[in-house]
Protein backbone atom coordinates (compact mmCIF):
# COMPACT_ATOMS: atom_id res chain seq x y z
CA UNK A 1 -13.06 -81.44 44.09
CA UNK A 2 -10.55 -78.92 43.28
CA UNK A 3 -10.70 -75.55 41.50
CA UNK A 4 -8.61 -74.14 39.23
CA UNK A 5 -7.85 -70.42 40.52
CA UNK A 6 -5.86 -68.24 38.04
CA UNK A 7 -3.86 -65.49 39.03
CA UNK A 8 -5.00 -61.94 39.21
CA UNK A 9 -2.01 -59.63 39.59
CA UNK A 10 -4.02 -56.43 39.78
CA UNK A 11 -6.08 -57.84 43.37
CA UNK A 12 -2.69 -56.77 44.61
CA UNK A 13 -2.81 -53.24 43.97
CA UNK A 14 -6.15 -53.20 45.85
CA UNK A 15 -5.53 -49.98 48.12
CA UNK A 16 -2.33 -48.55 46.79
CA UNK A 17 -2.36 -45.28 46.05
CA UNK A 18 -0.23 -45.36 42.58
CA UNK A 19 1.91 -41.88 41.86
CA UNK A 20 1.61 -40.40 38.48
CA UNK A 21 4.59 -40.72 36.41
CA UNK A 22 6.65 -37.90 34.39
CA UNK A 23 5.06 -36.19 31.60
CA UNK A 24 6.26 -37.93 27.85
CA UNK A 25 9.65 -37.02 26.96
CA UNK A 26 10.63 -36.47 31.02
CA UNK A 27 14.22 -37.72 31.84
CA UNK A 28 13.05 -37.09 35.52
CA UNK A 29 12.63 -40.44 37.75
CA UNK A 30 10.70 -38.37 40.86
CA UNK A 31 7.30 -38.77 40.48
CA UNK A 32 5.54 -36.57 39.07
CA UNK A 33 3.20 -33.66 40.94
CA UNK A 34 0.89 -31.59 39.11
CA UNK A 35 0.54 -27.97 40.20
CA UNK A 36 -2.35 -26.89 38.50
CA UNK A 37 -5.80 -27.35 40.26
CA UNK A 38 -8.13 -27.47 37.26
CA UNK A 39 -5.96 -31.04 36.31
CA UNK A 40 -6.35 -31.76 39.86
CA UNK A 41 -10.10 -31.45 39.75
CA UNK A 42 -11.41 -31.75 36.26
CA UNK A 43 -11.02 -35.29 35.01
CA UNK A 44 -9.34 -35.58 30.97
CA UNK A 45 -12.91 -36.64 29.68
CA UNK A 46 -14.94 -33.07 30.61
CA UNK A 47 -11.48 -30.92 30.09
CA UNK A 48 -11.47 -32.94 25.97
CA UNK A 49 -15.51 -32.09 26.44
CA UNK A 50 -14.63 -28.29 26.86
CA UNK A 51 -12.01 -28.50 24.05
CA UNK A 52 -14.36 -29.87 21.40
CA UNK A 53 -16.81 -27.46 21.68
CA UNK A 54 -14.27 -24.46 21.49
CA UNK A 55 -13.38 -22.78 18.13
CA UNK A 56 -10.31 -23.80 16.06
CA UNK A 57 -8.36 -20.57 16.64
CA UNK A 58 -8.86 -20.92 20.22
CA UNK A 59 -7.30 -24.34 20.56
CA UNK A 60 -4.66 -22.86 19.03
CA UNK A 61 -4.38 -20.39 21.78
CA UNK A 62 -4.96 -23.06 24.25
CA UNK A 63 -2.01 -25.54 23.41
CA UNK A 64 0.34 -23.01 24.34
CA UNK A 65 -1.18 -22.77 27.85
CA UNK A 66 1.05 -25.85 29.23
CA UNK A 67 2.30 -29.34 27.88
CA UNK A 68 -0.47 -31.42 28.63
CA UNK A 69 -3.52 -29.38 26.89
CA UNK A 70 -0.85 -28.96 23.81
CA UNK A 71 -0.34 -33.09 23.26
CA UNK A 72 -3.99 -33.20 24.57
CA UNK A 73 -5.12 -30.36 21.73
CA UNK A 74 -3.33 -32.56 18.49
CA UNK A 75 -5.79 -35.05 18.92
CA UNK A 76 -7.35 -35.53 15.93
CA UNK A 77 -10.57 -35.99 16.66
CA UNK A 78 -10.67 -32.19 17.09
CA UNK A 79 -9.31 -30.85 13.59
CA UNK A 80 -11.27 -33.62 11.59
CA UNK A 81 -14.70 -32.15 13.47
CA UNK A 82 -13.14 -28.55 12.14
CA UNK A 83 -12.47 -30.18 8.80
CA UNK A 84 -14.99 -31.10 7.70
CA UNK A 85 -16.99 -28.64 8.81
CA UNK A 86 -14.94 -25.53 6.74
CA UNK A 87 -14.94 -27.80 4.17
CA UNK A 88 -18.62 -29.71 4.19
CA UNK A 89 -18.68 -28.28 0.13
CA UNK A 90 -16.22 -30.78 -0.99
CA UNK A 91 -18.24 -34.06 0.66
CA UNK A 92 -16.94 -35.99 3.60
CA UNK A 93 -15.80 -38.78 1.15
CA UNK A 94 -13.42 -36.18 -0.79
CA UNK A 95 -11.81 -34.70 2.51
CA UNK A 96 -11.06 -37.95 3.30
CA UNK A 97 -8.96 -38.39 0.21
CA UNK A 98 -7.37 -35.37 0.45
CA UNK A 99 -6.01 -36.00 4.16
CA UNK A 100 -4.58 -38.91 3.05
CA UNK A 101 -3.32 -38.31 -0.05
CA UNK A 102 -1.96 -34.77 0.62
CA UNK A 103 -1.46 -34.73 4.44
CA UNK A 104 -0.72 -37.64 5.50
CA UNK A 105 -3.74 -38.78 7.17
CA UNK A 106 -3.09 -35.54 9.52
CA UNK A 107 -6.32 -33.46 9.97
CA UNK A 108 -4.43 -30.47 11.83
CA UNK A 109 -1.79 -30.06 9.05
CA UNK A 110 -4.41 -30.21 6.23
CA UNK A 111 -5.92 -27.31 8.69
CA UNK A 112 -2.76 -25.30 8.72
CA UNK A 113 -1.81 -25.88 4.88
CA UNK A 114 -4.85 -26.28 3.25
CA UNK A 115 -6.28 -22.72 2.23
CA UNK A 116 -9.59 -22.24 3.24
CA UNK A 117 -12.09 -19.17 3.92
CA UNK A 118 -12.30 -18.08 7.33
CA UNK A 119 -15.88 -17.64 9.03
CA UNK A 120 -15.19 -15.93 11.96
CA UNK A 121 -15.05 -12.60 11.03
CA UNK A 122 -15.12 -9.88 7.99
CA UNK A 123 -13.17 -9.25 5.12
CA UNK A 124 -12.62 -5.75 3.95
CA UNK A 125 -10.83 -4.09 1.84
CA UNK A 126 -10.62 -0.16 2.05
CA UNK A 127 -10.36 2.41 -1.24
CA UNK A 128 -10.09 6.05 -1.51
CA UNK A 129 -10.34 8.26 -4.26
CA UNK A 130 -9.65 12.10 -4.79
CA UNK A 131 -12.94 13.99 -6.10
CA UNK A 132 -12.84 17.40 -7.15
CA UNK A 133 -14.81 19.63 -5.35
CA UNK A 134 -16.15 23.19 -5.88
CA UNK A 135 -13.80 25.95 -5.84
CA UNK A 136 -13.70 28.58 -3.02
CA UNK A 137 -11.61 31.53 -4.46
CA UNK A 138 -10.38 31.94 -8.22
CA UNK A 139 -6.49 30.78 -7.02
CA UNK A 140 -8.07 28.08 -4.97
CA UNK A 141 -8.66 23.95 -6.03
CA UNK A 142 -10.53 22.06 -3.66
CA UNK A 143 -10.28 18.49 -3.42
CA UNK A 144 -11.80 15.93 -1.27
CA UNK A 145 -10.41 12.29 -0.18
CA UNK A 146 -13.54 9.99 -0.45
CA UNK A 147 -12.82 6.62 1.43
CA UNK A 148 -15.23 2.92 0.98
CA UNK A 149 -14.92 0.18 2.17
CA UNK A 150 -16.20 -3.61 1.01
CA UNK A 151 -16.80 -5.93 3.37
CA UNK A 152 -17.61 -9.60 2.24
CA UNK A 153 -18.42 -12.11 5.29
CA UNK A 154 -18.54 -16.01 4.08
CA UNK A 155 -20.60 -19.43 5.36
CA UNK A 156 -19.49 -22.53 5.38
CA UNK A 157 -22.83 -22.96 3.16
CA UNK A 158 -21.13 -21.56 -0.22
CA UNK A 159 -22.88 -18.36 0.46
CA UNK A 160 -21.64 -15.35 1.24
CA UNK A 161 -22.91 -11.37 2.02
CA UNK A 162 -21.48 -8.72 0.23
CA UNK A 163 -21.92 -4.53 1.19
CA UNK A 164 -20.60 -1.60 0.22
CA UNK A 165 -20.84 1.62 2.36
CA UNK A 166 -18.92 4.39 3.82
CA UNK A 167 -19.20 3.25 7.19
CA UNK A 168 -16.68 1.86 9.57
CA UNK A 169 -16.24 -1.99 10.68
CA UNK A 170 -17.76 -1.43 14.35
CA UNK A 171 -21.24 -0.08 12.42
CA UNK A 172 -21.00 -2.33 10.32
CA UNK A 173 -20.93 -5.95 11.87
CA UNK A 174 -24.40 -5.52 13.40
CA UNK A 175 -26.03 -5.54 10.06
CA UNK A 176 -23.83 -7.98 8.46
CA UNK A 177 -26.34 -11.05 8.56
CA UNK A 178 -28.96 -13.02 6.77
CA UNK A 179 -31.75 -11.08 8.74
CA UNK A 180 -30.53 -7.13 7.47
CA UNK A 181 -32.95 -4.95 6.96
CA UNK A 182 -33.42 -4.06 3.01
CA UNK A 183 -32.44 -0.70 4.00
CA UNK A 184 -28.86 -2.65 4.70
CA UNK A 185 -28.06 -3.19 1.12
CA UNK A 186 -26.55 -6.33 2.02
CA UNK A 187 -26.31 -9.18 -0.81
CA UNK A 188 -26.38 -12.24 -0.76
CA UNK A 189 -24.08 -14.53 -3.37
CA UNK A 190 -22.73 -17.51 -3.82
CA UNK A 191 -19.03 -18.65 -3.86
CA UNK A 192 -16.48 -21.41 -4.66
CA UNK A 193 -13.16 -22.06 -3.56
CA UNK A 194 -10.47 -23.57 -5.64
CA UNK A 195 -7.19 -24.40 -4.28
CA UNK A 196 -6.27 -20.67 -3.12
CA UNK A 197 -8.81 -18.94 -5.68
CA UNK A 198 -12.17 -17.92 -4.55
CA UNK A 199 -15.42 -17.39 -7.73
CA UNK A 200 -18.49 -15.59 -6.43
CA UNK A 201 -20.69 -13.70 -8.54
CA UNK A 202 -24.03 -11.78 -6.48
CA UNK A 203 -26.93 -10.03 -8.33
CA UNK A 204 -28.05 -6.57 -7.68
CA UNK A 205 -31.64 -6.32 -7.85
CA UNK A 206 -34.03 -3.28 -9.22
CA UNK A 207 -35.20 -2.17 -12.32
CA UNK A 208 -32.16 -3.47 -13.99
CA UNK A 209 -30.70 -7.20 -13.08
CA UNK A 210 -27.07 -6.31 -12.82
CA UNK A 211 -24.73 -9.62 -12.08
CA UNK A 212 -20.93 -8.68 -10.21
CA UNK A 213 -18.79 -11.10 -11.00
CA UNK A 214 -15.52 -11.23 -8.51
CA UNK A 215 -12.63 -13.21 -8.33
CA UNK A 216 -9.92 -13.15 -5.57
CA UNK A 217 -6.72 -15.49 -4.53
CA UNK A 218 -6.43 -16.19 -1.01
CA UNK A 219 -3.57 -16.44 1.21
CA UNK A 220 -2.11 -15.49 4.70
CA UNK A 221 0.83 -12.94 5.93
CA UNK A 222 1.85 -16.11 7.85
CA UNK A 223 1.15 -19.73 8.05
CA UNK A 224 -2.26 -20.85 8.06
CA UNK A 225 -3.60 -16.84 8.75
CA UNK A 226 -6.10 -17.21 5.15
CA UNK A 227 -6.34 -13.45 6.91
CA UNK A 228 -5.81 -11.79 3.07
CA UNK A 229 -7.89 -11.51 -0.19
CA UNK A 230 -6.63 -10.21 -3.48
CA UNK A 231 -9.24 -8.78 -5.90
CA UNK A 232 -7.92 -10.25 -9.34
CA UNK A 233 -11.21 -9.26 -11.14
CA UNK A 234 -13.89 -7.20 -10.76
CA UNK A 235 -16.72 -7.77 -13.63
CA UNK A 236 -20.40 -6.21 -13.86
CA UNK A 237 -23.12 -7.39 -16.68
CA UNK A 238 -26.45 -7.47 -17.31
CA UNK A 239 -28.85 -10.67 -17.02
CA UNK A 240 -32.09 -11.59 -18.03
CA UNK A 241 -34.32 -11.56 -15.33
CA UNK A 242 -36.18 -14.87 -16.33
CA UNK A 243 -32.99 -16.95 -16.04
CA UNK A 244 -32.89 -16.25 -12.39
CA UNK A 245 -36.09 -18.33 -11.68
CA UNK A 246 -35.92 -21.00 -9.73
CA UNK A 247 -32.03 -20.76 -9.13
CA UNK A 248 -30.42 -21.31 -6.03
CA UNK A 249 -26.75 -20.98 -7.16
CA UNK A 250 -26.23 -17.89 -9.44
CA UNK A 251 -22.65 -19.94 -10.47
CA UNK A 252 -24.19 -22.33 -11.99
CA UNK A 253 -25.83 -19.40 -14.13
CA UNK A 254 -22.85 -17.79 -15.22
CA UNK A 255 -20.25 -20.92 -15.96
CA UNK A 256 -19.28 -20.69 -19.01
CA UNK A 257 -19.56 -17.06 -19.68
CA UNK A 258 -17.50 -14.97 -21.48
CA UNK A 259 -16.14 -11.86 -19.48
CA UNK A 260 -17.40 -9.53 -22.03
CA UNK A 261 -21.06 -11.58 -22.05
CA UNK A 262 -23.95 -9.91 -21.05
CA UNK A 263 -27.32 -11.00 -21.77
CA UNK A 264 -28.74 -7.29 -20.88
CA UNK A 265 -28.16 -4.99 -23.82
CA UNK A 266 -29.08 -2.05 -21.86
CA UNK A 267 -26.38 -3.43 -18.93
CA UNK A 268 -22.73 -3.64 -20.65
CA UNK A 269 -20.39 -5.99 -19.52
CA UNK A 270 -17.66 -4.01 -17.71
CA UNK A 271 -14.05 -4.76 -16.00
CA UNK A 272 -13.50 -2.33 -13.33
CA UNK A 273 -9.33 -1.13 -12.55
CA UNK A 274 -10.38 0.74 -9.24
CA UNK A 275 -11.37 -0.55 -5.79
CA UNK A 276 -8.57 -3.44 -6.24
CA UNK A 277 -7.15 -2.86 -3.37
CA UNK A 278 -7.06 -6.05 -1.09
CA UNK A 279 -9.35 -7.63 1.96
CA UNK A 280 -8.06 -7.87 4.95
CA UNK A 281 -9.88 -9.93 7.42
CA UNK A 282 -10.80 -8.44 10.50
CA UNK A 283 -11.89 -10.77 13.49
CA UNK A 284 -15.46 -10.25 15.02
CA UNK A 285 -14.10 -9.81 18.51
CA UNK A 286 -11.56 -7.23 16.85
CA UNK A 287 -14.16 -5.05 15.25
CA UNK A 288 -14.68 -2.41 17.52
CA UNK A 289 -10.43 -1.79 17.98
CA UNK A 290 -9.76 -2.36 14.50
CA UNK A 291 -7.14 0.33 13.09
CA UNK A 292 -9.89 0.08 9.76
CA UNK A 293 -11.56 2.29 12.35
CA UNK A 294 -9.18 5.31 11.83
CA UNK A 295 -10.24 8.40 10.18
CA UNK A 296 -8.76 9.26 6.75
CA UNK A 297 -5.76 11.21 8.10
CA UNK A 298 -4.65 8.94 10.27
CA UNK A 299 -4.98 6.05 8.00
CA UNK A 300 -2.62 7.42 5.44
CA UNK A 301 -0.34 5.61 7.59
CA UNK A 302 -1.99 2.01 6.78
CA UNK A 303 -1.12 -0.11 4.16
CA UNK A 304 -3.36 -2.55 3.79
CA UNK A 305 -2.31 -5.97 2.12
């Protein structure tokens, strides 16, 4: 009887230690020696473990570590997980479309081009005002520089906290959560972004329902930053307190309205001209060094925007 034995090429390299070759794009014919320990000693499977659980921003910072995290850092297994995530409003089946229609099936340039809100940190914009003040002497006019800030922080959710206060970024960022204390006066609102423009509309609560109604255009001082926020409209009305029952979305309330509506006639509608001035987003890890920090004087010097 006789067998039929096929070849197996790869017995042969039974005990040969095989060199690594030259990194892509190497016109090198040595073989190639890595340096680094950690690619020495942590296999590609737990160093692409580590990279999918980092944030977005920080793979960015990582790919310019060395070639082989960059080529390893475009794949895009990474950007579709951050994807769809910033954008889980829009449905997984519609951010498909769009990164394939728009983006050519590339999940890190619909990252980088597509505007989106950024989560990781605060927006604020900072106003002053002069305020007269109470004269000293008869020859004398005392004035008085009065500085705000507003500081809106977003969720991937649609909702979003909004605060106004006096009170610099560092004190600021503690309370800036979904567990403040009433004493806070943080609100809570919803929001929708379009394209590059943003609608959220919040609803301050006492004796008198009083809706705010903002609307803002994002964009970035460089590619991909979404790190600005211009107030386009600023709009305050009344509402009827039984039309917030058993809402979860105040948008869907207001669509349609008018500017001028108000369904309060003891709350006008009203279009406010001050405070315009624009966010700027501040990381969390930069709150406590951010030049927002400054005292009045020495934020003269600032231009925000």
């Amino acid at each position: 009887m006789q067998y039929i034995i096929p070849d197996r090429p790869w017995l042969n390299l039974y005990g040969i230690r095989v060199q690594p070759i030259a990194p892509f794009g190497s016109a090198s014919s040595q073989p190639f020696y890595d340096p680094a320990l950690i690619h020495r000693v942590l296999p590609d499977e737990l160093l692409f473990e580590v990279f999918s659980r980092m944030k977005p921003f920080t793979l960015g910072r990582a790919s310019c570590v060395c070639r082989k995290w960059k080529y390893m850092i475009r794949n895009p297994t990474l950007w579709r997980a951050a994807c769809l995530k910033t954008w889980q409003n829009s449905g997984t089946e519609m951010n498909y479309n769009i990164v394939q229609t728009l983006f050519d099936g590339s999940w890190r340039k619909m990252w980088v081009y597509r505007p989106r809100i950024r989560m990781d940190g605060l927006y604020v914009s900072r106003n002053t005002y002069i305020h007269t003040g109470i004269p000293e002497f008869k020859f004398t006019k005392t004035v008085h520089v009065v500085c705000y800030y507003r500081y809106i922080r977003f969720y991937p959710s649609g909702k979003f906290l909004y605060k106004i206060s006096s009170s610099k970024v560092r004190e600021v960022v503690k309370c800036m959560h979904f567990r403040a204390a009433k004493s806070d006066c943080v609100f809570k609102g919803d929001y929708l972004l379009t394209d590059d423009e943003v609608e959220a509309a919040l609803v301050y609560p006492g004796m008198r329902y009083t809706l705010l109604r903002m609307r803002l255009r994002l964009r970035g001082t460089v590619l991909g930053a979404n790190n600005r926020l211009d107030l386009l409209k600023i709009l305050t009305t009344g509402v009827d307190k039984n039309e917030l029952k058993n809402r979860d979305n105040i948008l869907s309330l207001v669509e349609g309205w008018e500017e001028d509506e108000s369904h309060d006639p003891d709350v006008p509608a009203v279009s406010h001209s001050r405070g315009m001035t624009p966010f700027v987003f501040v990381p969390f890890e930069e709150a406590e060094t951010s030049v927002l920090n400054l005292p009045v004087e020495k934020m003269d010097y600032f231009v925000p925007g």
